[in-house]
Protein backbone atom coordinates (compact mmCIF):
# COMPACT_ATOMS: atom_id res chain seq x y z
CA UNK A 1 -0.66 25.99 -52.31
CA UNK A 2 -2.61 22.81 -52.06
CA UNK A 3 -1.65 20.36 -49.21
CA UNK A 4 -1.22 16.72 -50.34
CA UNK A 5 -3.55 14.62 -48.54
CA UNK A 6 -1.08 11.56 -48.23
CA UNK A 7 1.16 13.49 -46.79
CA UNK A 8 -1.65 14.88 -43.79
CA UNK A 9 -2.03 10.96 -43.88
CA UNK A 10 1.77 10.03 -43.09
CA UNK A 11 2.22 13.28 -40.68
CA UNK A 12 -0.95 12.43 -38.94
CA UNK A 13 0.30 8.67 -38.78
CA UNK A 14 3.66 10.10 -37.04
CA UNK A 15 2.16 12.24 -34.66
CA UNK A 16 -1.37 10.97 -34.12
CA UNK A 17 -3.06 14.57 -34.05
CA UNK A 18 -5.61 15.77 -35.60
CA UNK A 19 -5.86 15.96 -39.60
CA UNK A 20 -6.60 19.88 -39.64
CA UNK A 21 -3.97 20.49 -37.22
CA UNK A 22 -1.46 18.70 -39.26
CA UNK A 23 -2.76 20.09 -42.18
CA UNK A 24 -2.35 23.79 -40.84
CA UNK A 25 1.51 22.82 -40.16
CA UNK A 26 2.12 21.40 -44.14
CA UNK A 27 0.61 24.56 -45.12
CA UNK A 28 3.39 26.43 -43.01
CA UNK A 29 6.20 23.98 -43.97
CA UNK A 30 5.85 24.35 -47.56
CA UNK A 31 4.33 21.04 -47.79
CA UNK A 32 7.43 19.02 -46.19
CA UNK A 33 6.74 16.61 -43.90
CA UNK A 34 9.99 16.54 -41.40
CA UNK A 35 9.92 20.50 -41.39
CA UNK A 36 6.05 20.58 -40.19
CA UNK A 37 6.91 17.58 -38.30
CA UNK A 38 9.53 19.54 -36.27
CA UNK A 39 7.45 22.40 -35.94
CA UNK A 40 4.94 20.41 -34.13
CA UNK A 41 7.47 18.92 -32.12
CA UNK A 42 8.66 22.19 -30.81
CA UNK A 43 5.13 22.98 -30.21
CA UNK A 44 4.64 20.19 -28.27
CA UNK A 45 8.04 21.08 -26.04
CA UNK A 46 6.09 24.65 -25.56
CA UNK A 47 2.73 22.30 -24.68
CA UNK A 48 4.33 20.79 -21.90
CA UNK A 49 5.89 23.94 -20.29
CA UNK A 50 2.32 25.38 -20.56
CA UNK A 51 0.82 22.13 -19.02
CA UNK A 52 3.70 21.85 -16.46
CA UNK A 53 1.81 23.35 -13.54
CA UNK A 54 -1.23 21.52 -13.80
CA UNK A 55 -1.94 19.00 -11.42
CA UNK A 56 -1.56 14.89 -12.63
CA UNK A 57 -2.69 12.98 -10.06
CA UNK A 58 -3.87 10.50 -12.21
CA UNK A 59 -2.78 7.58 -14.76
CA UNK A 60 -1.44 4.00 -14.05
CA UNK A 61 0.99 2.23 -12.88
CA UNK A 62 2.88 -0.40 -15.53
CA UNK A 63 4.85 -3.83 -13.90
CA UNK A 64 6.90 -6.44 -15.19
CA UNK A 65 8.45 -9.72 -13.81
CA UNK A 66 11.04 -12.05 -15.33
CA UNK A 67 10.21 -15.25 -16.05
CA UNK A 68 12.39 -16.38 -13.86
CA UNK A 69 11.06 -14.55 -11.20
CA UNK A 70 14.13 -12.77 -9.99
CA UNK A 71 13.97 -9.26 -11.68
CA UNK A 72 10.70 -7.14 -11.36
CA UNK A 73 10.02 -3.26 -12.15
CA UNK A 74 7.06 -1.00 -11.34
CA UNK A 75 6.67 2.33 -13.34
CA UNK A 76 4.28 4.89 -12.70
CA UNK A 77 2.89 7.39 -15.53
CA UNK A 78 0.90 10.37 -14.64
CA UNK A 79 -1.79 12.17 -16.14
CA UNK A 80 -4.54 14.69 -15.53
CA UNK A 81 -7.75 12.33 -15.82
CA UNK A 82 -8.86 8.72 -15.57
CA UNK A 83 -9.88 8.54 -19.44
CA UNK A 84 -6.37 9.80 -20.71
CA UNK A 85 -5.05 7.15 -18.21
CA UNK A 86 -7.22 4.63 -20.06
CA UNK A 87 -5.75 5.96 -23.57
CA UNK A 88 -4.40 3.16 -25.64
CA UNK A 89 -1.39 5.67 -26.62
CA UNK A 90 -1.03 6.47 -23.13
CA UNK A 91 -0.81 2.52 -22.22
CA UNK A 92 1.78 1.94 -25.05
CA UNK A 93 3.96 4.49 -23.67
CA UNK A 94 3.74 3.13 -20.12
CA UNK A 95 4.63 -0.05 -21.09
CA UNK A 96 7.81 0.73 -23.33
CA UNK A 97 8.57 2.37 -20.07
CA UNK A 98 8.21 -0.48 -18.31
CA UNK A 99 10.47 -2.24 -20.84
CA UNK A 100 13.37 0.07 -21.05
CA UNK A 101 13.48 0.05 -17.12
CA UNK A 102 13.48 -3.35 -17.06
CA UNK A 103 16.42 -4.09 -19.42
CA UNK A 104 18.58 -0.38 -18.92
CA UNK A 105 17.86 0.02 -15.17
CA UNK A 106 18.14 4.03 -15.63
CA UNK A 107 20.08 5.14 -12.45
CA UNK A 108 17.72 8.13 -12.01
CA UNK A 109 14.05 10.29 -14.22
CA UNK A 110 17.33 11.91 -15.72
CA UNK A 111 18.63 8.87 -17.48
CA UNK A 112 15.31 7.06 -18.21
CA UNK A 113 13.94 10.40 -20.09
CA UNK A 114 17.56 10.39 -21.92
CA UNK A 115 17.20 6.68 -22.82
CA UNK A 116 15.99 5.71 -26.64
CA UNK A 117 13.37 3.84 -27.46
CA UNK A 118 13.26 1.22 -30.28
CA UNK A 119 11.64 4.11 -32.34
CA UNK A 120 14.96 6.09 -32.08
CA UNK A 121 13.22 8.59 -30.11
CA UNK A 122 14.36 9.28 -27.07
CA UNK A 123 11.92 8.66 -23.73
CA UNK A 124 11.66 12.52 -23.03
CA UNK A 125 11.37 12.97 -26.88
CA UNK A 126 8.26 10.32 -26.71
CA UNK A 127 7.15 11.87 -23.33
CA UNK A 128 6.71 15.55 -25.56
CA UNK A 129 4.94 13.82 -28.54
CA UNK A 130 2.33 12.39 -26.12
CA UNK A 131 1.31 15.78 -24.67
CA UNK A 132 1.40 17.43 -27.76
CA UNK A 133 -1.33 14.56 -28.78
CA UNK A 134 -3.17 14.59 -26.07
CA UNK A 135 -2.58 18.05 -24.54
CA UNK A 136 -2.60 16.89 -20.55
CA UNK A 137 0.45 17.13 -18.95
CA UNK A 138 1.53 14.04 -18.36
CA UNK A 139 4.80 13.03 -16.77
CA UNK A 140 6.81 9.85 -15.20
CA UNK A 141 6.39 9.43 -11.58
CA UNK A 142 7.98 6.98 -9.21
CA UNK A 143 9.79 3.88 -10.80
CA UNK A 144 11.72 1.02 -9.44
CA UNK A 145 13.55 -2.09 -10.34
CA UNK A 146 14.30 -4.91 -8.46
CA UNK A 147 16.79 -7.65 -8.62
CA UNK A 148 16.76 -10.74 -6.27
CA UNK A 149 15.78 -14.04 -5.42
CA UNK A 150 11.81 -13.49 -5.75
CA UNK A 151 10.51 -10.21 -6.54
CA UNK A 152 6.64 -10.60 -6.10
CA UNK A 153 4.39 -7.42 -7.05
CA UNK A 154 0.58 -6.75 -6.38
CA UNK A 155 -0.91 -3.66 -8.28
CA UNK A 156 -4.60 -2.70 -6.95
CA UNK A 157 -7.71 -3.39 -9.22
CA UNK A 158 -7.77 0.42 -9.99
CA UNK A 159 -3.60 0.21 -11.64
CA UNK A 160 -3.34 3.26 -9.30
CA UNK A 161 -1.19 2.32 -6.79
CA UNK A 162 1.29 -1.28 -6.54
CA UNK A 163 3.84 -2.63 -4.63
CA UNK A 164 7.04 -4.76 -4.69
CA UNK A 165 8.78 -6.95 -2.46
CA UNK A 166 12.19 -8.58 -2.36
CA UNK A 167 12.06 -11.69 -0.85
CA UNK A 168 15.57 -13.50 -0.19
CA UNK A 169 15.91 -17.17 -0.09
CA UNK A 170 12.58 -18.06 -2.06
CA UNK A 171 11.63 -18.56 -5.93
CA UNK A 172 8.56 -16.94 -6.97
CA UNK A 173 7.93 -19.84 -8.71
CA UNK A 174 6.75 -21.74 -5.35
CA UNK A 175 3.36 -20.64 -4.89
CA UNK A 176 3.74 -20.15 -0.89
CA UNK A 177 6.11 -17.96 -2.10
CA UNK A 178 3.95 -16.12 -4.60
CA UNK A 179 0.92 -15.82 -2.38
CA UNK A 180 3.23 -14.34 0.48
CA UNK A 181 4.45 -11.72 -1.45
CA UNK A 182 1.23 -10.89 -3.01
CA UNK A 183 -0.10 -10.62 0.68
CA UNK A 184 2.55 -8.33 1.79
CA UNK A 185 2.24 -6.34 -1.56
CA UNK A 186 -1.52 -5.49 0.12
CA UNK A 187 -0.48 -4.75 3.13
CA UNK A 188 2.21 -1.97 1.98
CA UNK A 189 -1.17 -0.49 -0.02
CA UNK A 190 -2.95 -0.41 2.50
CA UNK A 191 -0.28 0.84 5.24
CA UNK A 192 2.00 2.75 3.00
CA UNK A 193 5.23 2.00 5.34
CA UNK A 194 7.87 4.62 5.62
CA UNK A 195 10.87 2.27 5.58
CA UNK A 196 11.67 -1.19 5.96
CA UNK A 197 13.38 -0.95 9.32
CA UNK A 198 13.99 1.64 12.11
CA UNK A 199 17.38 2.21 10.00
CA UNK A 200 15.35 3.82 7.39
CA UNK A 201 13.29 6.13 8.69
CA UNK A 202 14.37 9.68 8.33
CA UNK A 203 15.67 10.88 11.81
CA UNK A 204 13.88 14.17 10.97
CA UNK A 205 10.59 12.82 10.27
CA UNK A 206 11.23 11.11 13.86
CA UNK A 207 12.71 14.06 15.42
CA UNK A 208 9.49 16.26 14.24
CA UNK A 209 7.29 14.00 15.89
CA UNK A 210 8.70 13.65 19.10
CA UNK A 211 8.37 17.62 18.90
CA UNK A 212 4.40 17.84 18.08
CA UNK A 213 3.70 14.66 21.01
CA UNK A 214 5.93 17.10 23.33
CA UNK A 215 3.88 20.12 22.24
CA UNK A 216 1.01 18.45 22.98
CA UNK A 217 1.54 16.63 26.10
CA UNK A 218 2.47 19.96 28.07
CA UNK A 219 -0.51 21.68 26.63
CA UNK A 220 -2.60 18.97 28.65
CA UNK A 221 -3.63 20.24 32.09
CA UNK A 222 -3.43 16.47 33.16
CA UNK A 223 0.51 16.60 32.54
CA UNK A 224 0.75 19.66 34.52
CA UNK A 225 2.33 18.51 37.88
CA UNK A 226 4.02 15.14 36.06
CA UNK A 227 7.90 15.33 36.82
CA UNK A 228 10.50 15.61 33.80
CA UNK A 229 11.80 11.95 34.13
CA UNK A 230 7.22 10.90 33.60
CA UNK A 231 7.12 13.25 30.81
CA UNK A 232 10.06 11.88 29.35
CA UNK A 233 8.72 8.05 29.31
CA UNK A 234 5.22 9.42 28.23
CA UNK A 235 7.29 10.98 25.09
CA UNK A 236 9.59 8.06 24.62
CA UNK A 237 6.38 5.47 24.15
CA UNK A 238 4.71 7.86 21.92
CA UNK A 239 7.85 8.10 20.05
CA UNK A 240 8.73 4.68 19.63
CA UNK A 241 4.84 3.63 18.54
CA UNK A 242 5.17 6.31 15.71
CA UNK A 243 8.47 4.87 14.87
CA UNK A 244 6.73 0.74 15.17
CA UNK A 245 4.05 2.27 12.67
CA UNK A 246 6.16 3.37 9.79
CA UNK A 247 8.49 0.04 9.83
CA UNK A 248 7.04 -2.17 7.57
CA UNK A 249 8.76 -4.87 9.58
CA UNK A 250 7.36 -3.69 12.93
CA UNK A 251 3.94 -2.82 11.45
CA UNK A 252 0.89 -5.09 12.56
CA UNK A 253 -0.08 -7.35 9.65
CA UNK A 254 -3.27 -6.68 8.17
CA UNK A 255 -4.07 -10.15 7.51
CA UNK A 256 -3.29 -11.20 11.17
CA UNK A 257 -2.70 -7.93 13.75
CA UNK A 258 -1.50 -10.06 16.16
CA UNK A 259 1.89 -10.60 14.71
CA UNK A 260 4.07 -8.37 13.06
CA UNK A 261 5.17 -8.34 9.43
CA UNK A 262 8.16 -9.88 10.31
CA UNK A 263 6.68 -12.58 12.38
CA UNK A 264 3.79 -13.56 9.89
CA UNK A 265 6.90 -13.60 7.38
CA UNK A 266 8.23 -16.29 9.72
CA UNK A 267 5.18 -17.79 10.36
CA UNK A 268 4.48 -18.53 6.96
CA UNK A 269 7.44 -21.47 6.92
CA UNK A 270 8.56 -20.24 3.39
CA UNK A 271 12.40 -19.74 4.58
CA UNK A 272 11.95 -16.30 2.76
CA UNK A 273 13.48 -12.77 4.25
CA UNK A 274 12.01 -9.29 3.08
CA UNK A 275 14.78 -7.39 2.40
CA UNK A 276 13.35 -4.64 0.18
CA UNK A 277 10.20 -3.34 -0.59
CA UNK A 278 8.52 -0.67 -2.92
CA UNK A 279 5.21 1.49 -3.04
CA UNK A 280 4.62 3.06 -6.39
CA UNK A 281 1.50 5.22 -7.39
CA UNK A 282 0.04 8.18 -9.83
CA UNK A 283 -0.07 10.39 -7.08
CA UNK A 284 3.18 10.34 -5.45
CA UNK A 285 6.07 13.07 -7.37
């Protein structure tokens, strides 16, 4: 049986693959659209569970800020390689993403893949439509949204890798404000902080630590004859200078290493207080 060309046309318009491929689906479907339509959609689900194990390192990160300044989301979507990143599907997808996070502020992956898109489709549904396209595996990483008195983002030249802040007391309107926030987005780039404060920092990260600079420090013939109570303060500084490294408040500001985060915050005269902050990029899970 002949396959009508308009319909190739409108199944190739609803899935954006190749004509022969959708061609070779009519044929199977009797010529009906939805029913070849669905049959590429299941292959597509068995696309991505082919594709899951493959590594996707790559893609770009999508932002958004209010107008008002107060609400701002970062969303990262991963791919395989730079050019897919670059795809203009790829791009659309990200930044309905970026959209529906914005105005559902899904609690968790589970509930932004469940949410529906103005298509009707759901995100996971949209998610399985673009790999069957494009045949990467492709998946959402890291997202966040922020609410608060000025959230101010920086995303790197490269759309790799961004970051957020929450800044309390300040409108990023004010461009002290803006410029602060854009400097501090850098610096969390650059210095990938753990946590904002000691009170964030996993006490098993810590406690690991303190383990290896132990390790260490009795495996050094110099330590040999050093009492307990020396060891102990030897351990105890390395330990706490770990800890001062991974607090973005503690860390040494790029910009100026002579003051800490905090006190360059301070410094700055803005009457703003980080309270939050976020580090979102293609290859974090």
């Amino acid at each position: 049986m002949a396959v009508d060309p308009a319909k190739v046309k409108e199944l190739r318009q609803k899935t954006g693959l190749p004509m022969m491929e959708c061609k070779r689906a009519l044929d199977k479907a009797g010529d009906d659209v939805e029913t070849a339509y669905e049959e590429l959609r299941k292959a597509g689900l068995k696309a991505v569970e082919k594709l899951a194990g493959r590594s996707a390192n790559d893609g770009a990160v999508g932002s958004f800020v209010s107008d008002d300044g107060k609400t701002g989301v970062l969303v990262a979507l991963r791919c395989e390689t730079e050019p897919v990143a670059k795809n203009e599907v790829f791009q659309e997808l990200l930044g309905k993403l970026v959209q529906v996070v914005a105005k559902e502020n899904p609690a968790d992956a589970a509930a932004l893949e469940g949410t529906k898109l103005a298509s009707g489709k759901t995100v996971k549904e949209s998610l399985t439509d673009l790999v069957n396209q494009i045949r990467e595996n492709i998946t959402i990483g890291k997202f966040v949204r922020f609410e608060t008195d000025a959230a101010v983002q920086y995303v790197h030249f490269d759309n790799k890798k961004g970051a957020m802040v929450a800044l309390s007391g300040g409108d990023a309107g004010n461009a002290d404000v803006a410029e602060l926030g854009k400097q501090l987005g850098q610096h969390i780039v650059f210095m990938k902080p753990a946590g904002l404060s000691r009170d964030k920092i996993d006490p098993a990260v810590v406690e690991k630590e303190r383990e290896i600079f132990l390790a260490a420090a009795k495996n050094d013939p110099k330590n040999a004859k050093k009492p307990q109570e020396i060891m102990d303060k030897i351990i105890g500084g390395q330990v706490e200078k770990f800890v001062a490294s991974q607090c973005l408040l503690e860390q040494a500001f790029v910009r100026d290493d002579k003051k800490t985060v905090e006190e360059y915050v301070k410094s700055t005269r803005t009457g703003v207080t980080l309270t939050d902050f976020a580090y979102v990029a293609t290859d974090l899970e």
